[in-house]
C-alpha atoms as a PDB file:
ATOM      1  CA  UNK A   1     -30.016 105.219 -82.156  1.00  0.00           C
ATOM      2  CA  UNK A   2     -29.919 101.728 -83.883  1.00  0.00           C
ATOM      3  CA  UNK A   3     -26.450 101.531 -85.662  1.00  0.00           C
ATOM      4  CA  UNK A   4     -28.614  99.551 -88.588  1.00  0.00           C
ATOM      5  CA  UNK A   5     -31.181 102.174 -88.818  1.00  0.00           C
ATOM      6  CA  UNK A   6     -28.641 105.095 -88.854  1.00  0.00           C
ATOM      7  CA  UNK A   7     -26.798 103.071 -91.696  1.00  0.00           C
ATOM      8  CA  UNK A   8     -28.955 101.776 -93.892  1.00  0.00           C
ATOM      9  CA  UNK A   9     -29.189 105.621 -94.748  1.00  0.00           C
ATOM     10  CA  UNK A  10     -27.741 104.680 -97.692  1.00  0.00           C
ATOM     11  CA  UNK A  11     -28.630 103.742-100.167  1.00  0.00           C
ATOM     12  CA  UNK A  12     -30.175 107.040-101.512  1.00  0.00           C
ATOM     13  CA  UNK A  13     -30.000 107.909-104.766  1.00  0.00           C
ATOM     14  CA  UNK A  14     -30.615 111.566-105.492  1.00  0.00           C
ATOM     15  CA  UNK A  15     -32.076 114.764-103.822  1.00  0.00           C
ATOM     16  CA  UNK A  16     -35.554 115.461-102.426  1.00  0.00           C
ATOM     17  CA  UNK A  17     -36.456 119.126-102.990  1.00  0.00           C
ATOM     18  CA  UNK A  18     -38.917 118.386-105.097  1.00  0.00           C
ATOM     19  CA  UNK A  19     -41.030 114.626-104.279  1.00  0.00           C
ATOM     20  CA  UNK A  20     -42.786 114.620-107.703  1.00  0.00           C
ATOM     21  CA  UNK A  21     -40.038 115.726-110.147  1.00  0.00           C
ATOM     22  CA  UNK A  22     -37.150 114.576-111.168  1.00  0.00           C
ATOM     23  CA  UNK A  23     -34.451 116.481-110.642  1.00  0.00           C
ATOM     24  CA  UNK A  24     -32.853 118.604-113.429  1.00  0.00           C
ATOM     25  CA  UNK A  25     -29.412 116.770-113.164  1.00  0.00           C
ATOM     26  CA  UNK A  26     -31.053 113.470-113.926  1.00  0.00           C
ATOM     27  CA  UNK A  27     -32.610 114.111-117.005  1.00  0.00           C
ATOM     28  CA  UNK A  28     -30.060 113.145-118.986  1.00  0.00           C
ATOM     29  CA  UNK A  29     -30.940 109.421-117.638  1.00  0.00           C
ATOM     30  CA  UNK A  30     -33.219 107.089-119.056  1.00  0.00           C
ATOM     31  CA  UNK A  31     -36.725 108.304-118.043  1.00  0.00           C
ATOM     32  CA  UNK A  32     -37.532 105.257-116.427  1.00  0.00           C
ATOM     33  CA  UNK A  33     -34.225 105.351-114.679  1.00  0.00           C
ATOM     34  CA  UNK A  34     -34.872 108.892-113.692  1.00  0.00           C
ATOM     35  CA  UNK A  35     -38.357 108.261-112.355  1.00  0.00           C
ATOM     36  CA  UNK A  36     -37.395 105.086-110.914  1.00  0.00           C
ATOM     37  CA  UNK A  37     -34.701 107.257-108.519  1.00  0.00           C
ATOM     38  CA  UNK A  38     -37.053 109.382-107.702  1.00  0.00           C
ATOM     39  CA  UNK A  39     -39.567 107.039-106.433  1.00  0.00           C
ATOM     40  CA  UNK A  40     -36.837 105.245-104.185  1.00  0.00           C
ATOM     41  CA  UNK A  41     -36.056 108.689-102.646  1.00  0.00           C
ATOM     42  CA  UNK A  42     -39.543 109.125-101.789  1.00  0.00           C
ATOM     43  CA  UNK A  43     -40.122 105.869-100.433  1.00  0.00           C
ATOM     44  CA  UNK A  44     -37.036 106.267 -97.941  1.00  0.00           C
ATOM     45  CA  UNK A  45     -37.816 109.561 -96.665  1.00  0.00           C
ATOM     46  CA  UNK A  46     -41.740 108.402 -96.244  1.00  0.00           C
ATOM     47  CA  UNK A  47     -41.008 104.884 -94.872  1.00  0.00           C
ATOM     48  CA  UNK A  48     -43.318 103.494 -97.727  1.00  0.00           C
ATOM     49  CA  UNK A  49     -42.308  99.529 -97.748  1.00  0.00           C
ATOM     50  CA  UNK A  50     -44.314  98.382-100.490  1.00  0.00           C
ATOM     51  CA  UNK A  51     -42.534 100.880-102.733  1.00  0.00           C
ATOM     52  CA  UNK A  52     -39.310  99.712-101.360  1.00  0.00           C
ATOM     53  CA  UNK A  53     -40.315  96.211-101.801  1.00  0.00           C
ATOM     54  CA  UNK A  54     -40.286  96.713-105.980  1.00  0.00           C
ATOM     55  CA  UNK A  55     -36.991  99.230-105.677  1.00  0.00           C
ATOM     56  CA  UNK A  56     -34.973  97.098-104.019  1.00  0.00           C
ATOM     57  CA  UNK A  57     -33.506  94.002-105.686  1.00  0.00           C
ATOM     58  CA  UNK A  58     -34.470  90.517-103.959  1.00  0.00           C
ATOM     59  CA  UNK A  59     -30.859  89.875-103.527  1.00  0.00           C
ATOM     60  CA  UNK A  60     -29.612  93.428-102.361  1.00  0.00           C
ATOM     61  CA  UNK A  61     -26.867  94.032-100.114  1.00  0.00           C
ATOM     62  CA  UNK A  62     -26.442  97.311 -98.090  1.00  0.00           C
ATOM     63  CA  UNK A  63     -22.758  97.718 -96.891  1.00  0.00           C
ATOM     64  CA  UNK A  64     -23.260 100.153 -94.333  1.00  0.00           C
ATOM     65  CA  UNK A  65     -20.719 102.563 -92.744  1.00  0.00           C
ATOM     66  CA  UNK A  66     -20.379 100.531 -89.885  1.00  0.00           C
ATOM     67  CA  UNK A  67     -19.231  97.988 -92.284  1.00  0.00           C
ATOM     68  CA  UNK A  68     -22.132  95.819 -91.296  1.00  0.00           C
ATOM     69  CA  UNK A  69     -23.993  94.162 -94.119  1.00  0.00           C
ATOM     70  CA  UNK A  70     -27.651  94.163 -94.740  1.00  0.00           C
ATOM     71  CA  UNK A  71     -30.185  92.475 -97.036  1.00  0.00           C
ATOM     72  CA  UNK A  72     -33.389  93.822 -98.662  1.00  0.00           C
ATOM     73  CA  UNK A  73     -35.802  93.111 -95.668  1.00  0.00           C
ATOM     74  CA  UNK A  74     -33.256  94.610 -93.170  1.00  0.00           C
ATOM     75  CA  UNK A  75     -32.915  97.407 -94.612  1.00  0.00           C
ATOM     76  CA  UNK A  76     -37.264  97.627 -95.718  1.00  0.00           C
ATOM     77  CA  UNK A  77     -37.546  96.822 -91.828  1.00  0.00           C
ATOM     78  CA  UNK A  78     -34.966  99.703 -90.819  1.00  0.00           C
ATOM     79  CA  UNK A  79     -37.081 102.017 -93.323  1.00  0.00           C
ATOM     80  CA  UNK A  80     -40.568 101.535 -92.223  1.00  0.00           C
ATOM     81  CA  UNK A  81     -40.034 101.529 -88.189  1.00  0.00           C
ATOM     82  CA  UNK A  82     -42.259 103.260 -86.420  1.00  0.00           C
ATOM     83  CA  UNK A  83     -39.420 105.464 -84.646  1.00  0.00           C
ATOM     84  CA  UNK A  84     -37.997 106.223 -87.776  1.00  0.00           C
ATOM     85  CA  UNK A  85     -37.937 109.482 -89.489  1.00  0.00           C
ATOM     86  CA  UNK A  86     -35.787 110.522 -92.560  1.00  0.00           C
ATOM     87  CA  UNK A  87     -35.837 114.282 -93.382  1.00  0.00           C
ATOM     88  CA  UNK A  88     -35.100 115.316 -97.370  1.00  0.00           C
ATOM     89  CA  UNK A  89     -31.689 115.519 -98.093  1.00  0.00           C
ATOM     90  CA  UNK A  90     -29.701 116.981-100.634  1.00  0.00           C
ATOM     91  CA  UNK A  91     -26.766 115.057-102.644  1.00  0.00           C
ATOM     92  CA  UNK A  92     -23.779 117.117-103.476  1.00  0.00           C
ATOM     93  CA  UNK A  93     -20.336 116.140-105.324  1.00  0.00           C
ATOM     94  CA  UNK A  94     -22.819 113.911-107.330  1.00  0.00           C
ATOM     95  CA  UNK A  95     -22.028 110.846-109.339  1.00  0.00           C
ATOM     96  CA  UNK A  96     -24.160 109.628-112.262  1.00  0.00           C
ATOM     97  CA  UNK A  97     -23.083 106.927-114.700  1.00  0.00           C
ATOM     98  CA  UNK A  98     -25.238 105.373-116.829  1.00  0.00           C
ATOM     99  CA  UNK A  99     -24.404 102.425-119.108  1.00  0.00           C
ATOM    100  CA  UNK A 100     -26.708 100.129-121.013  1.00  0.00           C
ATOM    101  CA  UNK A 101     -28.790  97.938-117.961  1.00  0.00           C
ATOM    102  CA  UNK A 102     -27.219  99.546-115.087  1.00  0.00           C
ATOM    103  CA  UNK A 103     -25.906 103.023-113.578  1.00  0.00           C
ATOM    104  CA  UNK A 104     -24.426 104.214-110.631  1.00  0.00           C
ATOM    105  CA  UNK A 105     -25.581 106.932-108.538  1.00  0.00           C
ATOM    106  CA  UNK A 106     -23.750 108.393-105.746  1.00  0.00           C
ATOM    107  CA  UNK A 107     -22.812 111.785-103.752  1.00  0.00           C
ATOM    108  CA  UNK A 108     -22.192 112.789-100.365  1.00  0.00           C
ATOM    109  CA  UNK A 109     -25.797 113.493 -98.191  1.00  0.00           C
ATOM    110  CA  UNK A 110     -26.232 115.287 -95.228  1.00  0.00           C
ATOM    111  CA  UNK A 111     -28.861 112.550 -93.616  1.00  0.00           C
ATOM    112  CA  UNK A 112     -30.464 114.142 -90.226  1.00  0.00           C
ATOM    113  CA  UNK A 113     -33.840 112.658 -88.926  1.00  0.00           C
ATOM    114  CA  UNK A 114     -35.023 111.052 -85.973  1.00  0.00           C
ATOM    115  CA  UNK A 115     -34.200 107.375 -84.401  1.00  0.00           C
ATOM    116  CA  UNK A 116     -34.995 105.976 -81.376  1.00  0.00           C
ATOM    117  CA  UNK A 117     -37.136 109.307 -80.094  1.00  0.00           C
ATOM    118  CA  UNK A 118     -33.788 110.816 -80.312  1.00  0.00           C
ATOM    119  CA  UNK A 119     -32.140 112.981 -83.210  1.00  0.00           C
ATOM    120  CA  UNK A 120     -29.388 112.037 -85.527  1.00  0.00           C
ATOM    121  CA  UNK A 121     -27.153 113.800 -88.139  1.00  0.00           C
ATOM    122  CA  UNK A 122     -24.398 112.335 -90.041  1.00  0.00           C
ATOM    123  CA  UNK A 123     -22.747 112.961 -93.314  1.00  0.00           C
ATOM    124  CA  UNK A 124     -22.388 110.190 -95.702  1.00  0.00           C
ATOM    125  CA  UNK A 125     -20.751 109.146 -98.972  1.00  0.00           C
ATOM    126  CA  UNK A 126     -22.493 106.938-100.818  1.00  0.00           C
ATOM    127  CA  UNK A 127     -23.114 105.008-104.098  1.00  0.00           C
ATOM    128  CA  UNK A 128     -26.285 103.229-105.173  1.00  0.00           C
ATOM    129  CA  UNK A 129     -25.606 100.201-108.477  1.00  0.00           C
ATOM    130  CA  UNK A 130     -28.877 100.406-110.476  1.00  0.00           C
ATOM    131  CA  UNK A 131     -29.604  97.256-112.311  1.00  0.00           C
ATOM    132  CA  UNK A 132     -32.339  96.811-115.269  1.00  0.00           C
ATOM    133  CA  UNK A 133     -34.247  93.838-115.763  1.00  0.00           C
ATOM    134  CA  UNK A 134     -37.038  92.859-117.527  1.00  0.00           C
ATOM    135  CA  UNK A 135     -37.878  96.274-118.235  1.00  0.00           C
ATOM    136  CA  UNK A 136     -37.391  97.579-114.608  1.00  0.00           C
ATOM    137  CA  UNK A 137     -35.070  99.051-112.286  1.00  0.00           C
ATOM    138  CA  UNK A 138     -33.629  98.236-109.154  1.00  0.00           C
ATOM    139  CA  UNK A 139     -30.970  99.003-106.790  1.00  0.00           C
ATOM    140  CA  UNK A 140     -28.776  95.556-106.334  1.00  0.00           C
ATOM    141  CA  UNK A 141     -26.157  97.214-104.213  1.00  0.00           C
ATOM    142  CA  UNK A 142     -25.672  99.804-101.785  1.00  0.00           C
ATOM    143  CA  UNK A 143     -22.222 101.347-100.055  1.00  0.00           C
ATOM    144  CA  UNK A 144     -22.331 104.456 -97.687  1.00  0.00           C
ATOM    145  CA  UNK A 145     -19.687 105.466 -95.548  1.00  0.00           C
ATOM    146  CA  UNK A 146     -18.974 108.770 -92.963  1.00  0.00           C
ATOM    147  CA  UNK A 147     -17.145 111.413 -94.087  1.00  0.00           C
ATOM    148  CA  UNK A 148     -15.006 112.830 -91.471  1.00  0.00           C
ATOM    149  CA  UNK A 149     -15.869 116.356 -89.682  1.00  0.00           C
ATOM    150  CA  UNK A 150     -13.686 119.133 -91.158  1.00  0.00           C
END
């Protein structure tokens, strides 16, 4: 598996048991916020680059847990491969802080999927740092790393 591909796992945001709601825990968000989570979930787990494209700040930065760093069109490139496959995950120990123009959103994720024709599974904290501008949200930075095996 691509070290890139398995990292940019990353930058995730919330869970995806439901692709057209947002979750209960993030109602207490911003609607537009809330939605605008949502739709970056979606877009990871169905490779959908376009919807990436407007998620993703033009000057993001991914630090992956490899400790390698990647910009937006790495990590839209990463996302969209062909041999790519992200199942839905779930976020647990969640973080969500809001403050005026920004929030943080962040957990641990069990990320399994397929890379490379071959499967992966790893288990990752991570944080997304949500930025508002001009009436829209985007993630500006990501920061995932593996949490050890108990």
């Amino acid at each position: 598996m691509k070290g890139a591909r398995l990292m940019l796992l990353l930058a995730l945001g919330s869970s995806l048991l439901h692709a057209t709601e947002v979750p209960v825990r993030h109602r207490q968000l911003p609607a537009d916020l809330a939605a605008a989570v949502a739709a970056y979930d979606r877009a990871q787990v169905s490779g959908d680059g376009q919807a990436l494209a407007r998620l993703l700040a033009d000057d993001y930065v991914l630090m992956n847990s490899r400790l390698q760093v990647e910009d937006k069109a790495e990590f839209i490139r990463d996302c969209t491969a062909p041999d790519w496959k992200l199942q839905p995950f779930v976020v647990e120990q969640e973080v969500v802080r809001h403050w005026r123009h920004g929030a943080v959103l962040g957990g641990v994720a069990t990320l399994q999927g397929m890379s490379d024709g071959a499967p992966f599974k790893v288990r990752l904290r991570f944080a997304d740092i949500w930025r508002e501008r001009d009436g829209r949200w985007q993630v500006v930075y990501s920061q995932a790393s593996r949490v050890p095996p108990p």
